[in-house]
Protein backbone atom coordinates (compact mmCIF):
# COMPACT_ATOMS: atom_id res chain seq x y z
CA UNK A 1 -85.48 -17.79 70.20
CA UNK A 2 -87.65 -19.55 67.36
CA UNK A 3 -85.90 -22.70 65.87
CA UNK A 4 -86.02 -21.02 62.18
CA UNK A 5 -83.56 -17.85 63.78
CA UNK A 6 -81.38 -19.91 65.47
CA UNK A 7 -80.57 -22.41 62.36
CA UNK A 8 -80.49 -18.81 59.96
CA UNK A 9 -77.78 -17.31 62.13
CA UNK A 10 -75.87 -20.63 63.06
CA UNK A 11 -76.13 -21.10 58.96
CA UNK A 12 -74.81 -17.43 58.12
CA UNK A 13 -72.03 -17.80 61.56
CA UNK A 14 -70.49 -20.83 59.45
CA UNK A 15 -70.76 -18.88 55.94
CA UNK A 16 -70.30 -15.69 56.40
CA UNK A 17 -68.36 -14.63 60.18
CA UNK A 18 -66.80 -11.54 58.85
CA UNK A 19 -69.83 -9.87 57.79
CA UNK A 20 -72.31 -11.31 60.20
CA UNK A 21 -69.74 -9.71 62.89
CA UNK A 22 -68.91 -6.55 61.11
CA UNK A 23 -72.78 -5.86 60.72
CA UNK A 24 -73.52 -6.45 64.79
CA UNK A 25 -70.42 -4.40 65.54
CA UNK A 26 -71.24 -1.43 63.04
CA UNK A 27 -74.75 -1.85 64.78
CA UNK A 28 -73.36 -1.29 68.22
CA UNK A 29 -71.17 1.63 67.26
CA UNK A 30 -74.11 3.14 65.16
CA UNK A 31 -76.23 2.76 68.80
CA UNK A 32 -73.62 4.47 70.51
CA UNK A 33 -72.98 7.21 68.24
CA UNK A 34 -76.72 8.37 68.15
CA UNK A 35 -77.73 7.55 71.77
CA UNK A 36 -74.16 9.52 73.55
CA UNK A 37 -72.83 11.14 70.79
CA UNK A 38 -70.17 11.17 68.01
CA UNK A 39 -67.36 11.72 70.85
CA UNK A 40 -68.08 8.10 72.62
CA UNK A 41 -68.64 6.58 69.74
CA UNK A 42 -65.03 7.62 68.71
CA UNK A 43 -63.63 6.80 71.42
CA UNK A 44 -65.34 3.07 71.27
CA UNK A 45 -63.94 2.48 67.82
CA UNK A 46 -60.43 3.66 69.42
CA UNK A 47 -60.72 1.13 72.08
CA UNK A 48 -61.84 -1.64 69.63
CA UNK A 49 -58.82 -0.64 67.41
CA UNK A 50 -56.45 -1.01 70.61
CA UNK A 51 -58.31 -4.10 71.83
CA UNK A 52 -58.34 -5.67 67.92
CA UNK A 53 -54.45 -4.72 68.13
CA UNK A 54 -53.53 -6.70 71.60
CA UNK A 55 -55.48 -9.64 70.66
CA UNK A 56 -53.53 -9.86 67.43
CA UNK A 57 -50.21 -9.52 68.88
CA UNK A 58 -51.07 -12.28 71.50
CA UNK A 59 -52.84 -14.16 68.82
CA UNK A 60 -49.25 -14.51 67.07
CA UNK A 61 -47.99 -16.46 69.88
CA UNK A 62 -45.71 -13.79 71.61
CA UNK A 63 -46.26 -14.26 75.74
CA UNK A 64 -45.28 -10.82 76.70
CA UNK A 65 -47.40 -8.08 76.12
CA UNK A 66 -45.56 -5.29 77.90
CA UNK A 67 -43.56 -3.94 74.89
CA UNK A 68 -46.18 -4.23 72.30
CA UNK A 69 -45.36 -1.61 70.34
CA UNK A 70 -41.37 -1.10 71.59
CA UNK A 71 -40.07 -4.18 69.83
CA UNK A 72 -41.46 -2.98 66.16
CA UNK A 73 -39.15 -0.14 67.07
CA UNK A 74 -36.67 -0.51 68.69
CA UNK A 75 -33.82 -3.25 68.13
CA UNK A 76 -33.71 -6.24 69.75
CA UNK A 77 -31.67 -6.58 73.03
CA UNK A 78 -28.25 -8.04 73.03
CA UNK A 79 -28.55 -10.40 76.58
């Protein structure tokens, strides 16, 4: 990689993550769409929601990851 692309994207990675990110992913998920079809890329964005979803929830601090979506629910247990 030429030294002038490397400092532009370690320069816009520092100011600007969200869109530098968001661009690469829509570019993926654009890719996917037109090379196997609206279907897969659907089903892509569903997994990224999911994946986006678990990461949160662990990002929080909670350990267990078996009742992600249970506890918002349910009430909690009387132990």
């Amino acid at each position: 990689m030429q030294p002038g692309l490397r400092d532009f994207l370690r320069v816009a990675l520092i100011r600007h993550p969200g869109k530098l990110i968001g661009t690469i992913l829509g570019l993926t998920v654009g890719l996917v769409m037109v090379i196997f079809g609206p279907i897969a890329g659907l089903y892509l964005a569903a997994c990224i929601g999911v994946g986006y979803l678990v990461g949160n929830y662990v990002d929080k601090g909670r350990g267990r990851t078996d009742d992600i979506f249970l506890e918002e629910f349910l009430p909690p247990d009387e132990r």
